[in-house]
N, C-alpha and C. Protein backbone atom coordinates (compact mmCIF):
# COMPACT_ATOMS: atom_id res chain seq x y z
N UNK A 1 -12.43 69.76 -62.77
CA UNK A 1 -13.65 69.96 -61.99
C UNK A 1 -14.20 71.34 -62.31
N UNK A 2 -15.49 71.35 -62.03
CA UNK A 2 -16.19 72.30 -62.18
C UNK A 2 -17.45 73.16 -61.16
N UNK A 3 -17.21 74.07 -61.02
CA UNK A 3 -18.31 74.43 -60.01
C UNK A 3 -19.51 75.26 -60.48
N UNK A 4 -20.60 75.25 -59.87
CA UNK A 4 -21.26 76.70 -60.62
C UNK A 4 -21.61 77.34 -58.78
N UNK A 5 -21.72 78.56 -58.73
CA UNK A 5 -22.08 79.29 -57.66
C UNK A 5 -22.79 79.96 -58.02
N UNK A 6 -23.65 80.43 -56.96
CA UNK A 6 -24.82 81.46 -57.06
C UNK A 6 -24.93 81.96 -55.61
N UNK A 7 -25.47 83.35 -55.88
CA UNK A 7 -25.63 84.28 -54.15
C UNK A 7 -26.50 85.15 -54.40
N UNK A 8 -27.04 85.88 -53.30
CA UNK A 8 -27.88 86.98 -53.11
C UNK A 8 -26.83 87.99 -52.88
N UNK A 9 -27.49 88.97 -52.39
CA UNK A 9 -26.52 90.42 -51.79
C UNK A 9 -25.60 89.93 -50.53
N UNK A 10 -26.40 89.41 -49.67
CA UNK A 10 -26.04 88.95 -48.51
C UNK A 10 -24.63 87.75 -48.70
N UNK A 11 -24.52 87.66 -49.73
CA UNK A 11 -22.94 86.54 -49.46
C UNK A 11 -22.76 86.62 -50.44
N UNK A 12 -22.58 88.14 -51.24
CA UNK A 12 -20.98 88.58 -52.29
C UNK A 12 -19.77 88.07 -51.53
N UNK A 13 -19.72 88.74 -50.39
CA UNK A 13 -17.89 88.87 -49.72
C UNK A 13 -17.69 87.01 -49.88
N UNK A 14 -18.64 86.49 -48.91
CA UNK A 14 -18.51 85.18 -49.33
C UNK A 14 -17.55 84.50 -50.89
N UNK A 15 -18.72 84.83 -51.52
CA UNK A 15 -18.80 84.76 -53.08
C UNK A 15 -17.62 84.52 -53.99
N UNK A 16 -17.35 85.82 -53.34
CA UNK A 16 -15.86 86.31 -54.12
C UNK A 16 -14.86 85.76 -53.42
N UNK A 17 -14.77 84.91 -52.35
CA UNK A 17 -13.21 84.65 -51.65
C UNK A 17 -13.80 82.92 -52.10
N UNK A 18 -15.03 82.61 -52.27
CA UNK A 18 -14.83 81.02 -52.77
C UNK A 18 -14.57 81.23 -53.97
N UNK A 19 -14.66 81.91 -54.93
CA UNK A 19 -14.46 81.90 -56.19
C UNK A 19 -12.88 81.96 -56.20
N UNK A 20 -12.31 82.77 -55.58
CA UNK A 20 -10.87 83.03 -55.40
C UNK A 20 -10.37 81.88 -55.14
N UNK A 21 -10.64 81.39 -54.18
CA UNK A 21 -9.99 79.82 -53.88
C UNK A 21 -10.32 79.13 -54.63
N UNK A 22 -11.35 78.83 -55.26
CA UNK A 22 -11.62 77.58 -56.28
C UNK A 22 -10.61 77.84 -57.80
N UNK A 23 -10.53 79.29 -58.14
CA UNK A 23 -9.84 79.44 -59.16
C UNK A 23 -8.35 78.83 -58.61
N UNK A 24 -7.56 79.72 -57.36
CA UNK A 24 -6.14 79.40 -57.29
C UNK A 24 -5.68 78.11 -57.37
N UNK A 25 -6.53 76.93 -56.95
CA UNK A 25 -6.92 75.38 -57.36
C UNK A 25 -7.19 74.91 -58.77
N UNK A 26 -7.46 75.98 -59.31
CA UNK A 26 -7.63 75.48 -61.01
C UNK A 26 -9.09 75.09 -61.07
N UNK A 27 -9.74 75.40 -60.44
CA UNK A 27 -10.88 74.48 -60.54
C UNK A 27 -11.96 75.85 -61.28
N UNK A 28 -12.80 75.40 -62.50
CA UNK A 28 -13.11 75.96 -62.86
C UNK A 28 -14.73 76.91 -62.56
N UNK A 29 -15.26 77.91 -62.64
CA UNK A 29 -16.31 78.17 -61.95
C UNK A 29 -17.61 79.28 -62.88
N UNK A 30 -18.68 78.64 -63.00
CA UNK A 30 -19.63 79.52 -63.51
C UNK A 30 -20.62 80.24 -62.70
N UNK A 31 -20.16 81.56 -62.47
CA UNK A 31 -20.63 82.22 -61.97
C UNK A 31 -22.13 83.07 -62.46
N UNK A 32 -23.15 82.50 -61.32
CA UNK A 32 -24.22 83.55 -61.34
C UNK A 32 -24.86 84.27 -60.32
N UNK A 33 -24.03 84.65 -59.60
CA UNK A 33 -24.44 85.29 -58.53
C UNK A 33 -23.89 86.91 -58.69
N UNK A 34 -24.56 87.46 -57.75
CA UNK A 34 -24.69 89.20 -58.25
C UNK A 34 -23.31 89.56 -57.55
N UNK A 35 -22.80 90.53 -57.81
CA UNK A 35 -21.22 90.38 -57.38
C UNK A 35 -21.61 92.16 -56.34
N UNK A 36 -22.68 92.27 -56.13
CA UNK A 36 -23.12 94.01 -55.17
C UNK A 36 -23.49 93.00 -54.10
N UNK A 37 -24.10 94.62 -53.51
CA UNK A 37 -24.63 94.75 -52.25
C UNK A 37 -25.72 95.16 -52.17
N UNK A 38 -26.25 95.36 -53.41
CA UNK A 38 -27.64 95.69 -53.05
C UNK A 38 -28.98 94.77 -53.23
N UNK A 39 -29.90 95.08 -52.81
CA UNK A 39 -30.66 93.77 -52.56
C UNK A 39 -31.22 93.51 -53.94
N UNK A 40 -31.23 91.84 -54.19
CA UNK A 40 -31.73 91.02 -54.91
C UNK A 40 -32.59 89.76 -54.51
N UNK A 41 -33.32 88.85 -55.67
CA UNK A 41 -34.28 87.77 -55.13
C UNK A 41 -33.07 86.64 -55.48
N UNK A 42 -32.79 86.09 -54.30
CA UNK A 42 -31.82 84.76 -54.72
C UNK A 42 -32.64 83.40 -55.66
N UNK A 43 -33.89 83.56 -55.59
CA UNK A 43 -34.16 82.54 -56.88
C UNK A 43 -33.13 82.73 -57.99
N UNK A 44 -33.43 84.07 -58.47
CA UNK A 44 -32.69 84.18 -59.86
C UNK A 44 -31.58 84.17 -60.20
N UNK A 45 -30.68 83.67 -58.83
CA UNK A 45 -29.35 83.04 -59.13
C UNK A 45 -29.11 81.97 -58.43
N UNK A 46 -29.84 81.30 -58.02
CA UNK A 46 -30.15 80.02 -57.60
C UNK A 46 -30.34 79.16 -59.11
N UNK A 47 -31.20 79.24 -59.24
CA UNK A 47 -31.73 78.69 -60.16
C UNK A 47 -31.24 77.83 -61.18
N UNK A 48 -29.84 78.84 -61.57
CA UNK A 48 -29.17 78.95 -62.85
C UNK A 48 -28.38 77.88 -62.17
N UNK A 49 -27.69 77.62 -61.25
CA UNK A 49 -26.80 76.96 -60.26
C UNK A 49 -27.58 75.37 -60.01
N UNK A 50 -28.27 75.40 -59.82
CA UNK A 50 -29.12 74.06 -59.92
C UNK A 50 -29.67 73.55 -61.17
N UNK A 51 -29.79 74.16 -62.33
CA UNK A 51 -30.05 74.01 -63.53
C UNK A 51 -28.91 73.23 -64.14
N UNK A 52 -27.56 73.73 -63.89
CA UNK A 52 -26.13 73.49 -64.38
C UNK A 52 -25.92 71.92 -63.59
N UNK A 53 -26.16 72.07 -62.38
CA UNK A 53 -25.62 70.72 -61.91
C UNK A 53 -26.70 69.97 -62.46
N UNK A 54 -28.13 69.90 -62.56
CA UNK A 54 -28.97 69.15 -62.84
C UNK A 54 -28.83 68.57 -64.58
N UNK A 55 -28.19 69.18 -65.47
CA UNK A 55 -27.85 68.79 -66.44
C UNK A 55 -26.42 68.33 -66.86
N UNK A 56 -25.62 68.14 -65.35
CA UNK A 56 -24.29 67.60 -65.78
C UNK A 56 -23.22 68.52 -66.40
N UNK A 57 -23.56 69.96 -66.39
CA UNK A 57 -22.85 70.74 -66.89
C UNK A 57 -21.59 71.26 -65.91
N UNK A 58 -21.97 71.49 -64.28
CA UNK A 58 -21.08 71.20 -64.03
C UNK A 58 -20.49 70.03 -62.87
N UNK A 59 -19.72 69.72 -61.81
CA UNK A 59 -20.00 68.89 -60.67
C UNK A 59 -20.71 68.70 -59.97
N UNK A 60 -20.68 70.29 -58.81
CA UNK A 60 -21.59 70.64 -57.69
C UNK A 60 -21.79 71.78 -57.93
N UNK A 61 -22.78 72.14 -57.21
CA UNK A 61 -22.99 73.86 -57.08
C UNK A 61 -23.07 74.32 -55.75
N UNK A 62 -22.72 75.75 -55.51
CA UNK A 62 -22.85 76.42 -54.21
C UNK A 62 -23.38 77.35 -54.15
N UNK A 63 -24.19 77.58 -53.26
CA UNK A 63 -25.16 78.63 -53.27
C UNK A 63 -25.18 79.30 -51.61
N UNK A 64 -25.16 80.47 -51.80
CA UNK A 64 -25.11 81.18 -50.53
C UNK A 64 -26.38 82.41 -50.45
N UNK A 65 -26.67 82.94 -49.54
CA UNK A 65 -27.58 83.98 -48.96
C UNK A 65 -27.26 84.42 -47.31
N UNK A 66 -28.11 84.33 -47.24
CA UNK A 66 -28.16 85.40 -45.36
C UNK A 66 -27.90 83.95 -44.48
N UNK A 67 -29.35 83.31 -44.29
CA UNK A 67 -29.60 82.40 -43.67
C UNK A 67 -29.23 81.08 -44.48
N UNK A 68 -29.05 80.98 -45.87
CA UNK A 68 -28.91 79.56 -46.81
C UNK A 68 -30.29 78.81 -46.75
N UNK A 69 -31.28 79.63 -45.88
CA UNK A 69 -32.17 78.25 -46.00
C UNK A 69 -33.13 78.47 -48.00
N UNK A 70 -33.67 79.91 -47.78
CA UNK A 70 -34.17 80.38 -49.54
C UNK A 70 -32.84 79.68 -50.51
N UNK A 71 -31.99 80.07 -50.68
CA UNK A 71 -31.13 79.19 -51.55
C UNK A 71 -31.24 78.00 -51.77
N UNK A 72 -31.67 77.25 -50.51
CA UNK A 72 -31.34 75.94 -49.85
C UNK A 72 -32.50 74.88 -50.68
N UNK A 73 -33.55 75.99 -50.39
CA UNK A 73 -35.01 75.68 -50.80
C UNK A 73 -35.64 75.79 -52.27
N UNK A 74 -34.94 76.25 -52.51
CA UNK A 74 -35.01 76.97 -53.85
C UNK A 74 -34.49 75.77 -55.11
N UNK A 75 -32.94 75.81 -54.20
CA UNK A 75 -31.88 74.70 -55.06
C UNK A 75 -32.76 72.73 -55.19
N UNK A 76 -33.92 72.82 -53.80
CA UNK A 76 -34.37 71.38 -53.84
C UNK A 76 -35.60 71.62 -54.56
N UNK A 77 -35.75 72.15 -55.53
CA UNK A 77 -37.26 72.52 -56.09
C UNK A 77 -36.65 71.58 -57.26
N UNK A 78 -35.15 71.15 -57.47
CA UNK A 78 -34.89 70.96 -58.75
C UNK A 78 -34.86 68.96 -58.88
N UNK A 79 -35.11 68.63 -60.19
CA UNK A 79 -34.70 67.11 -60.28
C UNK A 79 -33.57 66.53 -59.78
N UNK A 80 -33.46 66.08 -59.13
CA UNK A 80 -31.87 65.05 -58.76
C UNK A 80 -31.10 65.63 -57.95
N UNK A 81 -31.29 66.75 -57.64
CA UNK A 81 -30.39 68.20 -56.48
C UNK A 81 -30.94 67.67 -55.31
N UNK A 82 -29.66 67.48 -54.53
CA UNK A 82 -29.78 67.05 -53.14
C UNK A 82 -28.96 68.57 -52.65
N UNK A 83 -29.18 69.15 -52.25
CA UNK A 83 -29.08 70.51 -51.62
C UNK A 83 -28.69 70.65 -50.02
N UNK A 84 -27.86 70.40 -49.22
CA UNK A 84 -27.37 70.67 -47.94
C UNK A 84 -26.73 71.88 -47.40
N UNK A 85 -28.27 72.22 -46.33
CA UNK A 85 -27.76 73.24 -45.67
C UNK A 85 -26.86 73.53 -44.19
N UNK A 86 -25.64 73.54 -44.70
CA UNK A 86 -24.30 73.49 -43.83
C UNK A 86 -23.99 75.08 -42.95
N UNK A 87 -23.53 74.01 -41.61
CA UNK A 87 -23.09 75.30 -40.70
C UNK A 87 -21.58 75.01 -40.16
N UNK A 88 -21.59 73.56 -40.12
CA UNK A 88 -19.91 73.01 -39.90
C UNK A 88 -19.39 72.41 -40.41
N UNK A 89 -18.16 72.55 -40.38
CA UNK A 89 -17.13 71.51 -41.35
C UNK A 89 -17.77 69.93 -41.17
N UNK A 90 -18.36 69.62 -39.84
CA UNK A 90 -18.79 68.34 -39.56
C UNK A 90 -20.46 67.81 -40.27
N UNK A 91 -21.25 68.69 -40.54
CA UNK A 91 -22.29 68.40 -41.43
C UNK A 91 -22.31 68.52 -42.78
N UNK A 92 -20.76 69.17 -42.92
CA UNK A 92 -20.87 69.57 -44.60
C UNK A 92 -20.10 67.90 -44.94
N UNK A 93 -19.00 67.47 -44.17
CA UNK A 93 -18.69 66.13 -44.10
C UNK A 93 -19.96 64.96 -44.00
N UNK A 94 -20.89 65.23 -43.84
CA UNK A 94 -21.79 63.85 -43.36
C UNK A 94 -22.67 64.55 -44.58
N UNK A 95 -23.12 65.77 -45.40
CA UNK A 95 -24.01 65.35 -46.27
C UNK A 95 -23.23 65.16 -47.67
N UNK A 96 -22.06 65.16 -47.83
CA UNK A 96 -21.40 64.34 -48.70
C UNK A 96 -21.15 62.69 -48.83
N UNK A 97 -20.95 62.48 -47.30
CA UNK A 97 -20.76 60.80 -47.29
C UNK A 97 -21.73 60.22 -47.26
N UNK A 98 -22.75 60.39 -46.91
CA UNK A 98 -24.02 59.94 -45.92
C UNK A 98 -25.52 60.38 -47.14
N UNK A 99 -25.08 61.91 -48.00
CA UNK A 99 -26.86 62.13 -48.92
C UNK A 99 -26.18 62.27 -49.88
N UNK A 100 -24.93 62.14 -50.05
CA UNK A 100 -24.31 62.43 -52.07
C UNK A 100 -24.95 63.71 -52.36
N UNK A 101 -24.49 64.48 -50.90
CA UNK A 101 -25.25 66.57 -51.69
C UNK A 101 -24.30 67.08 -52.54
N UNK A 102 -25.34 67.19 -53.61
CA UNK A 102 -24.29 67.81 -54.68
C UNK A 102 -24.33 69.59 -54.98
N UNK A 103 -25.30 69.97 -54.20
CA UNK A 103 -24.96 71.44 -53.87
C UNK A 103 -25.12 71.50 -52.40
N UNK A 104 -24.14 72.57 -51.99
CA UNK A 104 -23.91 73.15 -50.56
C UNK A 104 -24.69 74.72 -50.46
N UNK A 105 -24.89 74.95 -49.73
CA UNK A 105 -25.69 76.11 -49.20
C UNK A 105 -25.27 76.22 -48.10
N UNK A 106 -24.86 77.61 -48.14
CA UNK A 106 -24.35 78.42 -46.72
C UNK A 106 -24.81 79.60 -46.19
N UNK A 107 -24.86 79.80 -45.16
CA UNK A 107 -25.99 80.93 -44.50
C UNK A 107 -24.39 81.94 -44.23
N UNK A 108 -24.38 82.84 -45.21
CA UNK A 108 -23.32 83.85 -44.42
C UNK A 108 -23.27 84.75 -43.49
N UNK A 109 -24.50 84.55 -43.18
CA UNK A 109 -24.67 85.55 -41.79
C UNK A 109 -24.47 84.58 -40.34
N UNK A 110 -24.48 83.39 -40.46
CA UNK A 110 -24.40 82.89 -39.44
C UNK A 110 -23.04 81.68 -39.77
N UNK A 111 -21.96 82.04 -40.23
CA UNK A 111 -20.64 81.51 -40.23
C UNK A 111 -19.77 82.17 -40.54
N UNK A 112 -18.59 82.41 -40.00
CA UNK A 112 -17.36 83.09 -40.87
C UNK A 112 -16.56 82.69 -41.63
N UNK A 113 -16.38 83.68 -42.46
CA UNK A 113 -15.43 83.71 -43.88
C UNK A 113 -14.22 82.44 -43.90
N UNK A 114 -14.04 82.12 -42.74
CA UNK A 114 -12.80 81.30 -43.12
C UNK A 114 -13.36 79.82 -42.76
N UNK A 115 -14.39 79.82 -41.89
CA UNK A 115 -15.69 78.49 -41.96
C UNK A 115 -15.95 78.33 -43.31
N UNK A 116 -16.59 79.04 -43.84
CA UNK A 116 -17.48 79.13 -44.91
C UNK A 116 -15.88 78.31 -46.27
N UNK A 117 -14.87 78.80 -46.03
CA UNK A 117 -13.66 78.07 -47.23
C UNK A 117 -13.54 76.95 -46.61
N UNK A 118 -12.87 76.30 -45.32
CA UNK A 118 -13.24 74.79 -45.08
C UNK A 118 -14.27 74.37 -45.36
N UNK A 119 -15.33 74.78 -45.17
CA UNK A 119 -16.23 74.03 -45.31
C UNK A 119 -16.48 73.62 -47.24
N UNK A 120 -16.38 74.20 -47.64
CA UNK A 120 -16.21 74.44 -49.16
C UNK A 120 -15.21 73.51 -49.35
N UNK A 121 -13.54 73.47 -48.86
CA UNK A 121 -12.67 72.43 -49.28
C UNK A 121 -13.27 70.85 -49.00
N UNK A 122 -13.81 70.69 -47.56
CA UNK A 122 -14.60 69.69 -47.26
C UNK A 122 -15.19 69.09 -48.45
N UNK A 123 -16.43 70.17 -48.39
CA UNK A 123 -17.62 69.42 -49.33
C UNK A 123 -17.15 68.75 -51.07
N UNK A 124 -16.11 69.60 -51.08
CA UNK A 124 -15.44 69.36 -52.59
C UNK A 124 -14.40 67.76 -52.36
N UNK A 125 -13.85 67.56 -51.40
CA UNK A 125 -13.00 66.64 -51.22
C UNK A 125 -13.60 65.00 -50.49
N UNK A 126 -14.68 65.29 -49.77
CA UNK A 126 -15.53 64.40 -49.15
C UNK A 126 -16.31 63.74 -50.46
N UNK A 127 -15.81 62.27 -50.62
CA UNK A 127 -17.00 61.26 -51.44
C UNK A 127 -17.96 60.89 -50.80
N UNK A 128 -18.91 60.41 -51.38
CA UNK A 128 -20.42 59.89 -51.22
C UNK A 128 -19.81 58.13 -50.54
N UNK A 129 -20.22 57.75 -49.52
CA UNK A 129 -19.88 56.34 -48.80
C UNK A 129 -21.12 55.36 -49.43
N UNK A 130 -21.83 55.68 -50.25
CA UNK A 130 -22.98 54.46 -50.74
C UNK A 130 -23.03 53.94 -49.52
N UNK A 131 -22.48 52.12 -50.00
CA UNK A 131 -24.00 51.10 -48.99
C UNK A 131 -25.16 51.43 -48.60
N UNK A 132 -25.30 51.38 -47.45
CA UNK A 132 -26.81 51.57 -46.51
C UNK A 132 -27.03 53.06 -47.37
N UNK A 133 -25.72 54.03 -47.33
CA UNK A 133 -26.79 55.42 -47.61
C UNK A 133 -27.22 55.21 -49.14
N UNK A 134 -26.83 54.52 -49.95
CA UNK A 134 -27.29 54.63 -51.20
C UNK A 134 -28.58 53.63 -51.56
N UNK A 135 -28.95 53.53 -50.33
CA UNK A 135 -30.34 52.84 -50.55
C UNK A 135 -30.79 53.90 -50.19
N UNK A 136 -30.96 54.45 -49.04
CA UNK A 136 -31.39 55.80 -48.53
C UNK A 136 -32.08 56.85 -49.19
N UNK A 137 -30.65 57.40 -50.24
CA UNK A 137 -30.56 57.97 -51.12
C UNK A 137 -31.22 58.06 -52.14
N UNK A 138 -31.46 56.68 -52.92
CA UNK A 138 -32.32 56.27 -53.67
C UNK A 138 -33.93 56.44 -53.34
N UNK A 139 -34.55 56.38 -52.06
CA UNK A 139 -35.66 56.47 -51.65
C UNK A 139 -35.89 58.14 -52.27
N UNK A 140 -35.52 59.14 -52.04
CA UNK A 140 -35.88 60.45 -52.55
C UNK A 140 -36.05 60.61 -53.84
N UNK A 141 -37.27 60.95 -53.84
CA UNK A 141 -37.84 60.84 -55.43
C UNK A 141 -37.36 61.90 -55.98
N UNK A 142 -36.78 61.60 -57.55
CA UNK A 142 -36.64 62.91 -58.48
C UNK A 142 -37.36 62.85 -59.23
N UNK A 143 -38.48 62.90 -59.37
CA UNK A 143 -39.64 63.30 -60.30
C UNK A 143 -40.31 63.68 -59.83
């Protein structure tokens, strides 16, 4: 497996403890997010993160900021990116089974550090349930 991540200033600390866990798992990770603290535009590491999943390069992508919603918004500008913006282990569970989100977005200012890694093991371990939702699913245009 493969991940790509991307962040603003606002969810390095984040950043760096999902990267940590995804590595100690083996799981591999392309990082483009700014690894400071000082302020940056999260497009420009958004971008790269939705680019990667949108061409199959890697699984999912994760993207973090302050609030997750600019990441969030940013990441659905793209073809085929279903982008879910998660606050609990219980919505990061339902937009895996229920919208097949293949990037997560997390607001690090409004969850803690050890939320923010369940929720991450979640979204990585939770399959897509088709039936009814994959008609659903299908209704959202990618073009």
């Amino acid at each position: 497996m493969k991940i790509a991540i991307g962040n603003d200033h606002a969810g390095t600390e984040y950043k760096l403890a999902i990267v940590g866990m995804l590595k100690s798992k083996g799981i591999a990770v392309a990082n483009y997010g700014t690894d400071g603290t000082d302020s940056v535009d999260y497009p420009d590491f958004v971008h790269p993160v939705a680019e990667d999943v949108e061409k199959g390069n890697v699984d999912f992508g994760i993207v973090v900021c302050g609030s997750g919603n600019g990441a969030n918004m940013t990441a659905n500008k793209h073809q085929a990116i279903r982008s879910a913006l998660c606050w609990s282990k219980e919505i990061t569970k339902l937009a895996r089974e229920h919208n097949d989100a293949n990037i997560l977005s997390l607001p690090a200012r409004f969850i803690a550090l050890p939320q923010a890694l369940e929720m991450v093991n979640t979204f990585l371990e939770t399959t897509f349930e088709g039936g009814r939702h994959e008609r659903r699913v299908e209704k959202i245009p990618c073009s």
